[in-house]
PDB file of N, CA and C in Angstrom:
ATOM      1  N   UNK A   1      19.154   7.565 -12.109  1.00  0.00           N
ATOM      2  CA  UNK A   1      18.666   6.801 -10.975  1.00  0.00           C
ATOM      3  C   UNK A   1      18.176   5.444 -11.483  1.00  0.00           C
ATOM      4  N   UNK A   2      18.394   4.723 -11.123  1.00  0.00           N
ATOM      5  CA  UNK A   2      17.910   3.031 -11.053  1.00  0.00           C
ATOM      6  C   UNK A   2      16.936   3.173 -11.061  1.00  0.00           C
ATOM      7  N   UNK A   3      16.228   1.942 -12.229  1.00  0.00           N
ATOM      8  CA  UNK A   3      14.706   1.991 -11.941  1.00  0.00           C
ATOM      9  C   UNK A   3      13.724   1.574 -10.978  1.00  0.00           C
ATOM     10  N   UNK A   4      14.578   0.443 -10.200  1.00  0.00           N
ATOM     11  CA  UNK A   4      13.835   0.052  -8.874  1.00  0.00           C
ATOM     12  C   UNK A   4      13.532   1.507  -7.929  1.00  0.00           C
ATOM     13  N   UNK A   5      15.134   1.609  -7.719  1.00  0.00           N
ATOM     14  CA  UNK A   5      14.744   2.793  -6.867  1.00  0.00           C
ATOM     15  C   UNK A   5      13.916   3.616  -7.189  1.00  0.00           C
ATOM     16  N   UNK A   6      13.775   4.312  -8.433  1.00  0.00           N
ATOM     17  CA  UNK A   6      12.593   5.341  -8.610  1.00  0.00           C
ATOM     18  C   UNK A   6      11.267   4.235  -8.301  1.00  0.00           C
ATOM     19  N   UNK A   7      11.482   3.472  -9.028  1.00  0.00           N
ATOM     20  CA  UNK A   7      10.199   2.628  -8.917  1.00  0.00           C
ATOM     21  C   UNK A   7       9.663   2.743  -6.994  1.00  0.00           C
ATOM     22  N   UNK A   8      10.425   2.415  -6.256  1.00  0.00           N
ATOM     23  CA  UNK A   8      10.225   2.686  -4.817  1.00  0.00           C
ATOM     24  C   UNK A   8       9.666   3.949  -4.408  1.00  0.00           C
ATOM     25  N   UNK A   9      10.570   4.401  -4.861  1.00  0.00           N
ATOM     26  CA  UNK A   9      10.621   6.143  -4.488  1.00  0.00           C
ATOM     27  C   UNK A   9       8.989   6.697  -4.758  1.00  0.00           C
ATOM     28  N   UNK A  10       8.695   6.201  -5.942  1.00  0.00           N
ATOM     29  CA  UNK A  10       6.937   6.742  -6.618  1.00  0.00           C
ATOM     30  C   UNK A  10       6.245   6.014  -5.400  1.00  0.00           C
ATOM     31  N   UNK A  11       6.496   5.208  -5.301  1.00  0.00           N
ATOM     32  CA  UNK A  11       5.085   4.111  -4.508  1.00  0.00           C
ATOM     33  C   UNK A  11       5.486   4.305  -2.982  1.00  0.00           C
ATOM     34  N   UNK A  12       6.380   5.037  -2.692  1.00  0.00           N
ATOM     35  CA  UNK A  12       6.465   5.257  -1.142  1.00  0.00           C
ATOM     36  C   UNK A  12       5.708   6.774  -1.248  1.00  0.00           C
ATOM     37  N   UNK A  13       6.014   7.471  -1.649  1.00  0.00           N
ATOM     38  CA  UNK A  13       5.318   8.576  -1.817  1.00  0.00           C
ATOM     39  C   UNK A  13       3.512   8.641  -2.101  1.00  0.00           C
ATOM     40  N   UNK A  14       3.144   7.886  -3.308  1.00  0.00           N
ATOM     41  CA  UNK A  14       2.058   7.484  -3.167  1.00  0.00           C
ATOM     42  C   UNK A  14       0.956   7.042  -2.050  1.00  0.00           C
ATOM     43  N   UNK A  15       2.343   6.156  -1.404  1.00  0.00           N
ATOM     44  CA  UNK A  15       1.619   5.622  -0.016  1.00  0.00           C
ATOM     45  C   UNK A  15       1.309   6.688   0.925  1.00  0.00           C
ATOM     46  N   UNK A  16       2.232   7.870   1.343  1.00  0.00           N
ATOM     47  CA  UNK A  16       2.222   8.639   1.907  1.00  0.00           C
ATOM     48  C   UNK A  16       1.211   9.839   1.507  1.00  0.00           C
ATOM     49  N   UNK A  17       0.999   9.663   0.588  1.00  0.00           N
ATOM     50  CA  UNK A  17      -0.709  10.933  -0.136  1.00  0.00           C
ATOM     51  C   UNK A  17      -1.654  10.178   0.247  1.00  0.00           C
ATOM     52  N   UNK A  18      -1.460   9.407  -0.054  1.00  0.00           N
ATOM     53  CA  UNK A  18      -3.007   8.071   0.403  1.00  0.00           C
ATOM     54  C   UNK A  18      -3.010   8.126   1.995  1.00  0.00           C
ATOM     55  N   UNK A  19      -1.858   8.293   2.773  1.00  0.00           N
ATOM     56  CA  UNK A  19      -1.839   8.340   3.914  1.00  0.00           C
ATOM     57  C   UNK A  19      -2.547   9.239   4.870  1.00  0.00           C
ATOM     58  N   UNK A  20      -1.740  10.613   4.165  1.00  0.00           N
ATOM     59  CA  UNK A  20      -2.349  11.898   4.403  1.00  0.00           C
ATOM     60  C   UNK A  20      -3.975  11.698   4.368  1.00  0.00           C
ATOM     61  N   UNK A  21      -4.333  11.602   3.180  1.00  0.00           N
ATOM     62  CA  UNK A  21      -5.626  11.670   3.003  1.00  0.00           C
ATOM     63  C   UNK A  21      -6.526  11.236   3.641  1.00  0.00           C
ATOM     64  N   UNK A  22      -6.032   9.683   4.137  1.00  0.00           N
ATOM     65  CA  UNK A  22      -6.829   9.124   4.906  1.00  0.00           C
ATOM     66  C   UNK A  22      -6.767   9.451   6.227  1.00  0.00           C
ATOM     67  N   UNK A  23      -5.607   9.986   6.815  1.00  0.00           N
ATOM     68  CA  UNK A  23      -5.800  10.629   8.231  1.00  0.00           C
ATOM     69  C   UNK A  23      -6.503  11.881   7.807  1.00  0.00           C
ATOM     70  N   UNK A  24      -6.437  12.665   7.420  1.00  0.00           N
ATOM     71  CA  UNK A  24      -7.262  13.703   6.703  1.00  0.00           C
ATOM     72  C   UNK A  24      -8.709  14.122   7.109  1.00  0.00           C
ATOM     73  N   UNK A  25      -9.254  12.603   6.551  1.00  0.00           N
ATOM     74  CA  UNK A  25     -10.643  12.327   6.414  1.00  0.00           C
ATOM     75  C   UNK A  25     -11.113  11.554   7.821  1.00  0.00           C
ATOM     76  N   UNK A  26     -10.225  10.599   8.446  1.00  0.00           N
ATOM     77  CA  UNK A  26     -10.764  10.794   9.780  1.00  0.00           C
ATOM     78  C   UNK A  26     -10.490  11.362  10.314  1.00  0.00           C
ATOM     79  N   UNK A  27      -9.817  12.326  10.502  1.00  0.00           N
ATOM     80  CA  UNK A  27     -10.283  13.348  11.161  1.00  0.00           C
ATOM     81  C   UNK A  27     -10.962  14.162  11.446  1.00  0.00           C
ATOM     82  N   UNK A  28     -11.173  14.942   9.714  1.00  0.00           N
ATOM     83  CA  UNK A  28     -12.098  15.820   9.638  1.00  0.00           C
ATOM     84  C   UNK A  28     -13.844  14.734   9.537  1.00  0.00           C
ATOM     85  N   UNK A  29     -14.032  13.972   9.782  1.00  0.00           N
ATOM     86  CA  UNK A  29     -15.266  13.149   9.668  1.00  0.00           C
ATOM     87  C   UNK A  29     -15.451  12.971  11.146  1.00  0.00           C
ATOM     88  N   UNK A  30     -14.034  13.065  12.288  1.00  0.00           N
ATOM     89  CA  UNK A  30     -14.254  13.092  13.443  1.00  0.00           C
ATOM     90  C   UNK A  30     -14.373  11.816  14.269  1.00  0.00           C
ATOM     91  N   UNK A  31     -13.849  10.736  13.328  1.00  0.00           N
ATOM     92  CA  UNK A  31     -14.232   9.247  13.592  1.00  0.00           C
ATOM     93  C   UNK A  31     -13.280   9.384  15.311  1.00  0.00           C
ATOM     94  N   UNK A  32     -13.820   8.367  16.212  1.00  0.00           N
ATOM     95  CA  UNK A  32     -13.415   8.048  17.576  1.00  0.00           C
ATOM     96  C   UNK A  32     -12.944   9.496  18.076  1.00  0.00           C
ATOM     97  N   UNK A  33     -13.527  10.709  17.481  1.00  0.00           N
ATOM     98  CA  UNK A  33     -13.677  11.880  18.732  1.00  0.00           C
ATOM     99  C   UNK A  33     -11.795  12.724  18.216  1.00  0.00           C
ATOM    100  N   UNK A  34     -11.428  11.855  17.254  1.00  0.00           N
ATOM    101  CA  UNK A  34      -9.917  12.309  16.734  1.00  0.00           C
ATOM    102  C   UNK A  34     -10.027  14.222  16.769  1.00  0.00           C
ATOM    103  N   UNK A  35     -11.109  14.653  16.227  1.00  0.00           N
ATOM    104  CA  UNK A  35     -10.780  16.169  15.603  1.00  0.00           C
ATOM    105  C   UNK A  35     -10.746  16.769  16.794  1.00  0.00           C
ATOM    106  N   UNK A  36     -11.336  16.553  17.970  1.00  0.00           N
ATOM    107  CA  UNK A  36     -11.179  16.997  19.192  1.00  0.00           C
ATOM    108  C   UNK A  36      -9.731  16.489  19.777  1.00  0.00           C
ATOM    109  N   UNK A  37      -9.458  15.533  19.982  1.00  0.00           N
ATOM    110  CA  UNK A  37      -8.270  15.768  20.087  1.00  0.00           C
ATOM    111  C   UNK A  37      -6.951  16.089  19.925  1.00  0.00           C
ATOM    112  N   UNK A  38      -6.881  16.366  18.438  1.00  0.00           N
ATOM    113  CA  UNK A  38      -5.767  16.989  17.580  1.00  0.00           C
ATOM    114  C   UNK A  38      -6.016  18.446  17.576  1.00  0.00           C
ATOM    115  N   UNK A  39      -6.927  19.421  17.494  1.00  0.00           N
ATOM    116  CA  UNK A  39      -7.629  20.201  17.362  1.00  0.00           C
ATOM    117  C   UNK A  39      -7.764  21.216  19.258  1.00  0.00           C
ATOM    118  N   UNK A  40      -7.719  19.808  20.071  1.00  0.00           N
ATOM    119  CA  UNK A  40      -8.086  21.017  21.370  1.00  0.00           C
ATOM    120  C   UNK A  40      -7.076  21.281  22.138  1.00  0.00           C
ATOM    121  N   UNK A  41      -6.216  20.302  21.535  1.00  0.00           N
ATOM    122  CA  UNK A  41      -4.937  20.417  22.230  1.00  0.00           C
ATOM    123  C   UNK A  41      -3.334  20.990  21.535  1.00  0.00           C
ATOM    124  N   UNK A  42      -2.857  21.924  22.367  1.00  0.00           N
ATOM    125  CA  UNK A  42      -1.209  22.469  22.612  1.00  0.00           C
ATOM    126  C   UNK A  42      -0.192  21.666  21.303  1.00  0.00           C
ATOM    127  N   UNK A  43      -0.015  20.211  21.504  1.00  0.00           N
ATOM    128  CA  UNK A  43       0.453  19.335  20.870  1.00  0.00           C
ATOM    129  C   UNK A  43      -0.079  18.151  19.568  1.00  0.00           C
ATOM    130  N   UNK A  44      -1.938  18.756  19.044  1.00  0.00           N
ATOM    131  CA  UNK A  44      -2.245  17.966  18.663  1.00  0.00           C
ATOM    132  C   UNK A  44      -2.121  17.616  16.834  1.00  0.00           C
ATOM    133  N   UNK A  45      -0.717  18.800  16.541  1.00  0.00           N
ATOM    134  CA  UNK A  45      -0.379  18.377  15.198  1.00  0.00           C
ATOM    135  C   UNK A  45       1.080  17.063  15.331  1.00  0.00           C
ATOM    136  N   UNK A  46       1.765  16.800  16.571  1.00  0.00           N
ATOM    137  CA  UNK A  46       2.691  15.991  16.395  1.00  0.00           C
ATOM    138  C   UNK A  46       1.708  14.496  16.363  1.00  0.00           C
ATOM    139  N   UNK A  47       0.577  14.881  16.921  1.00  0.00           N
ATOM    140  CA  UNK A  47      -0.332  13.160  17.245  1.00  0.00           C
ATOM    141  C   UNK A  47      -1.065  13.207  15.771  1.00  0.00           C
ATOM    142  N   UNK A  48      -1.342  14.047  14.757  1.00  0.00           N
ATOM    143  CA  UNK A  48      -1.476  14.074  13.262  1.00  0.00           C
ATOM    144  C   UNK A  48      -0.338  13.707  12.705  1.00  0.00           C
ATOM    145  N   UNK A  49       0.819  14.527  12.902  1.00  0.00           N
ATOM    146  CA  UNK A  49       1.893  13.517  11.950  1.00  0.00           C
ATOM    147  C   UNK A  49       2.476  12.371  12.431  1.00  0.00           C
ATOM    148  N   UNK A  50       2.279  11.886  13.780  1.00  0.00           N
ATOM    149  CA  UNK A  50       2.668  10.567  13.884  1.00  0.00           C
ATOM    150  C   UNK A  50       1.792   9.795  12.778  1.00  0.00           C
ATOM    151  N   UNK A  51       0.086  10.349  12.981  1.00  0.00           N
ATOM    152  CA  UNK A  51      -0.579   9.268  12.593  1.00  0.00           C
ATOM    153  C   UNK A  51      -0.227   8.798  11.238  1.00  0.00           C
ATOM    154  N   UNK A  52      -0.076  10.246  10.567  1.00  0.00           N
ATOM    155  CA  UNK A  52       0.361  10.045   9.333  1.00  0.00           C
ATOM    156  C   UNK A  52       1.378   9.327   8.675  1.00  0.00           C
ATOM    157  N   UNK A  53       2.795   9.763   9.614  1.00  0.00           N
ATOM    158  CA  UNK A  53       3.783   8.475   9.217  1.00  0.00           C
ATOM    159  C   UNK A  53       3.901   7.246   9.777  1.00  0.00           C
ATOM    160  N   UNK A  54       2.746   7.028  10.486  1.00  0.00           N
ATOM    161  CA  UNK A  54       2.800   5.445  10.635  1.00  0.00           C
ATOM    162  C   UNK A  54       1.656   4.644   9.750  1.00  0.00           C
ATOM    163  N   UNK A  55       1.117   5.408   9.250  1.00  0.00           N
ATOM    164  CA  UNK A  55       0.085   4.851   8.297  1.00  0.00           C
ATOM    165  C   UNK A  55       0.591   5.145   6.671  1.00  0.00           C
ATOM    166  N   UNK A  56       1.719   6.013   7.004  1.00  0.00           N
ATOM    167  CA  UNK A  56       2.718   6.263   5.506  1.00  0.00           C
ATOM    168  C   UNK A  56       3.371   5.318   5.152  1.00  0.00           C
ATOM    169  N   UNK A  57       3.966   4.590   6.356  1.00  0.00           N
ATOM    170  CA  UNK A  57       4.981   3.539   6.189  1.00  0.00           C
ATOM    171  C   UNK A  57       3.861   2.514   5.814  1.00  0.00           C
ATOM    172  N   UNK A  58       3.137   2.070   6.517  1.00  0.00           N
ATOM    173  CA  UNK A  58       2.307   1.004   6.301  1.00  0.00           C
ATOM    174  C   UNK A  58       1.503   1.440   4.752  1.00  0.00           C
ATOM    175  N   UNK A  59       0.945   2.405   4.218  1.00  0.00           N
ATOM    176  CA  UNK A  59       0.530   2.091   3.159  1.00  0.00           C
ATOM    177  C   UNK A  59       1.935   2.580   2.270  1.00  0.00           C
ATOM    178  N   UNK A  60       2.573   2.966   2.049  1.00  0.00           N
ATOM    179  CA  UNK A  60       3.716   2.720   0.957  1.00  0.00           C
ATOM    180  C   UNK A  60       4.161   1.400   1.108  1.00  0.00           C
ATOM    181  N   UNK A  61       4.441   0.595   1.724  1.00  0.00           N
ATOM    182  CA  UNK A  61       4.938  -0.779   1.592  1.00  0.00           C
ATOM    183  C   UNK A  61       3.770  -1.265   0.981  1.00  0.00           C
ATOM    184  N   UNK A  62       2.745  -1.124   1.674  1.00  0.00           N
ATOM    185  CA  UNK A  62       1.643  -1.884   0.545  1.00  0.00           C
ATOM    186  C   UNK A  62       1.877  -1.559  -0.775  1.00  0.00           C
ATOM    187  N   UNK A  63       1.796  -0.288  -1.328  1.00  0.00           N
ATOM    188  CA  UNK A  63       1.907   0.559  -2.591  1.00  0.00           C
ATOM    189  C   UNK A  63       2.823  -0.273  -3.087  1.00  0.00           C
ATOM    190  N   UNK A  64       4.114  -0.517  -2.606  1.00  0.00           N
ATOM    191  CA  UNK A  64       5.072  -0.779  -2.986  1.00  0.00           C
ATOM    192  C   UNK A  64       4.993  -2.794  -3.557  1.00  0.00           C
ATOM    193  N   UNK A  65       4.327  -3.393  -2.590  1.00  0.00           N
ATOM    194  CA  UNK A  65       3.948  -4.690  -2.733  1.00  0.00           C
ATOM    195  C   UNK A  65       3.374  -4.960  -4.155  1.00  0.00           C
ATOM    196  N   UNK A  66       1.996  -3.834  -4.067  1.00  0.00           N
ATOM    197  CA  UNK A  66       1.195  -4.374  -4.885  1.00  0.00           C
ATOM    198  C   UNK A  66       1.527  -3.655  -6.501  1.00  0.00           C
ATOM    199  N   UNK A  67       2.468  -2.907  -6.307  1.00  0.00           N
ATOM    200  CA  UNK A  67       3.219  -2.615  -7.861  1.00  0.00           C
ATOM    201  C   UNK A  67       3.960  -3.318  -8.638  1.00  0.00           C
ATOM    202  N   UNK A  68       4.835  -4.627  -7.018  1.00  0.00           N
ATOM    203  CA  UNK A  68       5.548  -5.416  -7.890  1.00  0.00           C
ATOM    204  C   UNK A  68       4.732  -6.120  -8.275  1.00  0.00           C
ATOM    205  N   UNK A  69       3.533  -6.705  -7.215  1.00  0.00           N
ATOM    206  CA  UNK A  69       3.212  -7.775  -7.551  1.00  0.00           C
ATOM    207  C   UNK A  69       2.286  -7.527  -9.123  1.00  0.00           C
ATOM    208  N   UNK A  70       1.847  -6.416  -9.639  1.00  0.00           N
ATOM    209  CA  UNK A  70       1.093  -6.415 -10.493  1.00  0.00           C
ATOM    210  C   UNK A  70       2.024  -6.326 -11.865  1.00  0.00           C
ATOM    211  N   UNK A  71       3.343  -6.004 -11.192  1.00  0.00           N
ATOM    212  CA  UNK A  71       4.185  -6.196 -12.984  1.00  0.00           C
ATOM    213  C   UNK A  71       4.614  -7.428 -12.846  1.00  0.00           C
ATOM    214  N   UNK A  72       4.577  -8.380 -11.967  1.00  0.00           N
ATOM    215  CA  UNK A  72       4.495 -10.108 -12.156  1.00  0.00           C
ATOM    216  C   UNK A  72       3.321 -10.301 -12.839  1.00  0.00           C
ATOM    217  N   UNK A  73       2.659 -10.016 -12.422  1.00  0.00           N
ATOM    218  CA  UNK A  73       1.224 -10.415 -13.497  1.00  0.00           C
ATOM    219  C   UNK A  73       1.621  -9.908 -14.672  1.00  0.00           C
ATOM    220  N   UNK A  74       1.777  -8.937 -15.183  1.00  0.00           N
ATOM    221  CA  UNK A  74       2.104  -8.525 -16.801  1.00  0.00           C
ATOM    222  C   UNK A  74       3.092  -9.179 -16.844  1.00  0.00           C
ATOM    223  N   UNK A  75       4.065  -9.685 -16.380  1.00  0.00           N
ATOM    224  CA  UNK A  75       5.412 -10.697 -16.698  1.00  0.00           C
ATOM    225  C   UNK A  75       4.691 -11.837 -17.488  1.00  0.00           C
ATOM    226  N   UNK A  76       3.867 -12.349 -16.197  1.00  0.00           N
ATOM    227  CA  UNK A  76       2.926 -13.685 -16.347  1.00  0.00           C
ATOM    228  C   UNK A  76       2.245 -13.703 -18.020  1.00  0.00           C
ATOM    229  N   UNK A  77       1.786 -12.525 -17.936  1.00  0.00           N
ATOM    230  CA  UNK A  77       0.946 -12.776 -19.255  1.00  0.00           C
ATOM    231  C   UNK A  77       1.606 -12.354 -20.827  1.00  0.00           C
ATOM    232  N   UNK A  78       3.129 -12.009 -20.491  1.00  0.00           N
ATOM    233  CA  UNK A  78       3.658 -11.666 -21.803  1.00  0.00           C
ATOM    234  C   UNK A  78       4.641 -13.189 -22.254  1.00  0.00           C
ATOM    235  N   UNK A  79       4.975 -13.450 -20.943  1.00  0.00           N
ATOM    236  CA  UNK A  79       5.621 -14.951 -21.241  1.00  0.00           C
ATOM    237  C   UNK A  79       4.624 -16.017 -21.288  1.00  0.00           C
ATOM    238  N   UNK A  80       3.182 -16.422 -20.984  1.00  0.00           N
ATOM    239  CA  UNK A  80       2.825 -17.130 -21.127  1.00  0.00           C
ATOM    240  C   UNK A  80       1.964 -16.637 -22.341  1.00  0.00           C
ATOM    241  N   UNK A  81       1.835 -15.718 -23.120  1.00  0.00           N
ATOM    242  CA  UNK A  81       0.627 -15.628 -24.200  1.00  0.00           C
ATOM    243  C   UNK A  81      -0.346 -15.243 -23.456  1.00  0.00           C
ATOM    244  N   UNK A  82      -0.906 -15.629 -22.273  1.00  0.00           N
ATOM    245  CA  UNK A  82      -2.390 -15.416 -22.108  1.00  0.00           C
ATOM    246  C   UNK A  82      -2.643 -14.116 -21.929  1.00  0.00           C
ATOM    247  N   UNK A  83      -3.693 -13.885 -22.354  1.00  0.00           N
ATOM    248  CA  UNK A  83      -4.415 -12.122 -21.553  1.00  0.00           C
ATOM    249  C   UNK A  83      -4.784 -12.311 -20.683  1.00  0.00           C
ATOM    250  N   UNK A  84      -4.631 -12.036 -19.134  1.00  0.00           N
ATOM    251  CA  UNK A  84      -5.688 -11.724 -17.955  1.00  0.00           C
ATOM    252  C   UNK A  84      -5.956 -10.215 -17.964  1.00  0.00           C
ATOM    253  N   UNK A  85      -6.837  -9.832 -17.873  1.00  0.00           N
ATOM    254  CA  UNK A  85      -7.426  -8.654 -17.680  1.00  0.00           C
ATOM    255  C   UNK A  85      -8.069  -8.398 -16.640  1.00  0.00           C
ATOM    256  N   UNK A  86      -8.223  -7.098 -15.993  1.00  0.00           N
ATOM    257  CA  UNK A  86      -8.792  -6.841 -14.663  1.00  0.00           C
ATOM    258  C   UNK A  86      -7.859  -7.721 -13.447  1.00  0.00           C
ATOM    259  N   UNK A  87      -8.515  -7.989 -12.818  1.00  0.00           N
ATOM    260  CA  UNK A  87      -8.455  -8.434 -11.377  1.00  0.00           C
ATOM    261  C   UNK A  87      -8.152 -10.213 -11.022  1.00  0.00           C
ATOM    262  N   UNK A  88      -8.593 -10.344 -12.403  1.00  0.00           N
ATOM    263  CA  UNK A  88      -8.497 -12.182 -12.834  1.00  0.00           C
ATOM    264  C   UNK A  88      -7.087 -12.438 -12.587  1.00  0.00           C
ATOM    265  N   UNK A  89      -6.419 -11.509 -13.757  1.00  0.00           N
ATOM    266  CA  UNK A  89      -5.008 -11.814 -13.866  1.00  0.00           C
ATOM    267  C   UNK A  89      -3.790 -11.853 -11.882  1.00  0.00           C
ATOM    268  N   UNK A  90      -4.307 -10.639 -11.296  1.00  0.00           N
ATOM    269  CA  UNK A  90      -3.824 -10.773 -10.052  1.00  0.00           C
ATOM    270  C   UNK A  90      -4.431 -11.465  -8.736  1.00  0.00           C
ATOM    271  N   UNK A  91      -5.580 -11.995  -9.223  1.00  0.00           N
ATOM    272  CA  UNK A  91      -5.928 -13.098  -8.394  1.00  0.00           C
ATOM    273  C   UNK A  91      -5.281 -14.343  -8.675  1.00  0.00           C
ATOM    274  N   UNK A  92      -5.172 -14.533  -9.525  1.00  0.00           N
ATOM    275  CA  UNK A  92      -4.372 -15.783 -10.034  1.00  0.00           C
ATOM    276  C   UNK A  92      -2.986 -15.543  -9.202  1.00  0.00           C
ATOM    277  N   UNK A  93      -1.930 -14.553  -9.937  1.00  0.00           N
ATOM    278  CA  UNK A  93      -1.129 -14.577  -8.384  1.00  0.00           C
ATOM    279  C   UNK A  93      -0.723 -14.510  -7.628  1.00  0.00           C
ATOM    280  N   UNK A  94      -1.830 -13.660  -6.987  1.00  0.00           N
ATOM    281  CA  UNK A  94      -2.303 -13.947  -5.605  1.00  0.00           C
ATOM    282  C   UNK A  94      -2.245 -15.226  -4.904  1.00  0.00           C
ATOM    283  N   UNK A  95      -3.357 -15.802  -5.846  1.00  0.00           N
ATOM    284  CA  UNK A  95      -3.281 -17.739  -5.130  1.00  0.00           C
ATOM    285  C   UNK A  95      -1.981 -18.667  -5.236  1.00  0.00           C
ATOM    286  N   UNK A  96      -1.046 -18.012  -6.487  1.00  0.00           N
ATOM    287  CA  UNK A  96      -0.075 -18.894  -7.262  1.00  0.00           C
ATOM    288  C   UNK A  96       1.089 -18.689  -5.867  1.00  0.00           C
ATOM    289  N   UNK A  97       1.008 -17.254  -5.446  1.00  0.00           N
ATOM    290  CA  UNK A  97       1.950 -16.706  -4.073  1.00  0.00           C
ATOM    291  C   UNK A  97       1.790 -17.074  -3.076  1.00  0.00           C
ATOM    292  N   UNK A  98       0.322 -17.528  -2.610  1.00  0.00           N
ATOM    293  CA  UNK A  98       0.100 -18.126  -1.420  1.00  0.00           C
ATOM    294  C   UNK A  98       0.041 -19.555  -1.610  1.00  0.00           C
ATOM    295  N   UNK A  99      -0.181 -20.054  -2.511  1.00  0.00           N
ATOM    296  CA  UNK A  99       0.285 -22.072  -2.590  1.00  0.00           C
ATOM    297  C   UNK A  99       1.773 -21.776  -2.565  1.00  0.00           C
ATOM    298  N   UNK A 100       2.598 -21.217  -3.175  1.00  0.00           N
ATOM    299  CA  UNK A 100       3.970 -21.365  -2.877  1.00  0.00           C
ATOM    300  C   UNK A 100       4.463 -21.489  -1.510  1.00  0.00           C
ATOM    301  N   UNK A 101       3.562 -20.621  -0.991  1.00  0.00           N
ATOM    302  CA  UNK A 101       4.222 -20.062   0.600  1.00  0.00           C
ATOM    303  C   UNK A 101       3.909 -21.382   1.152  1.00  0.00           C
ATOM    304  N   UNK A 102       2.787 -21.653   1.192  1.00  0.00           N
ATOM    305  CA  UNK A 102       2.187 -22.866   1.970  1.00  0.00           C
ATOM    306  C   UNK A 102       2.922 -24.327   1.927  1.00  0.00           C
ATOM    307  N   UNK A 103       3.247 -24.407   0.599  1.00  0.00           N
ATOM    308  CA  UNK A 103       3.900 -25.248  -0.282  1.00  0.00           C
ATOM    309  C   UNK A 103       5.687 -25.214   0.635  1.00  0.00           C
ATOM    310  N   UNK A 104       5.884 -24.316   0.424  1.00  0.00           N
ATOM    311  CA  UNK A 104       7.791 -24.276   1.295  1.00  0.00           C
ATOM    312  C   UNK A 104       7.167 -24.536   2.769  1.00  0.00           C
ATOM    313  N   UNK A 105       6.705 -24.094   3.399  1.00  0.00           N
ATOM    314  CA  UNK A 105       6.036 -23.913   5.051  1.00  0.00           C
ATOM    315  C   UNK A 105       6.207 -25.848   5.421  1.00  0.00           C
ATOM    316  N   UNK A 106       5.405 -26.186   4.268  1.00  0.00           N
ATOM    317  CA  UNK A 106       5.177 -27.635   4.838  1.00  0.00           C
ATOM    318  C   UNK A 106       6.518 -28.898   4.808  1.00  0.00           C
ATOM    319  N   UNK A 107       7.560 -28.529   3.989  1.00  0.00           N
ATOM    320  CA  UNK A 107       8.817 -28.783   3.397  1.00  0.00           C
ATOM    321  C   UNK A 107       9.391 -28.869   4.504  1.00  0.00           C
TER     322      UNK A 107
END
């Protein structure tokens, strides 16, 4: 298998445990009255797995974003020499991604 694709494949999945979990936990925490309604009702595991795969899709694409974007940062710092460490290194670009954007927008 291609490494992108696996590479995808991990971080869509990821997204989707993180997903789970977090519908999970509001639920069982009961946030906006959810456990009652999944819970009192006939149909209320299809309104759990909607929630779940729409918050699967949305956090695996994130997952998926922020994996590339963090092996650009190790790109960044093996071709330029520098060490960023922690959070420095992907804030940097972070900002370097959004002046670009801004930068073509105004073009």
């Amino acid at each position: 298998m291609p490494k992108l694709v696996r590479l995808y494949i991990v971080n869509v999945a990821i997204g989707f445990a993180l997903a789970f979990a977090f519908v999970s936990a509001i639920v069982w925490l009961d946030v906006g009255g959810l456990r009652h309604l999944v819970t009192g009702t006939e149909m209320g595991w299809l309104a759990f797995f909607m929630m779940v795969v729409f918050n699967g899709m949305t956090g695996g694409y994130i997952e998926n974003e922020l994996s590339i974007l963090w092996s650009s940062v190790e790109l960044l710092t093996i071709q330029s020499g520098d060490v960023y460490k922690g959070a420095g290194g992907l804030i940097l670009v972070v900002a370097a991604t959004i002046l670009l954007v801004l930068r073509s927008q105004v073009v």
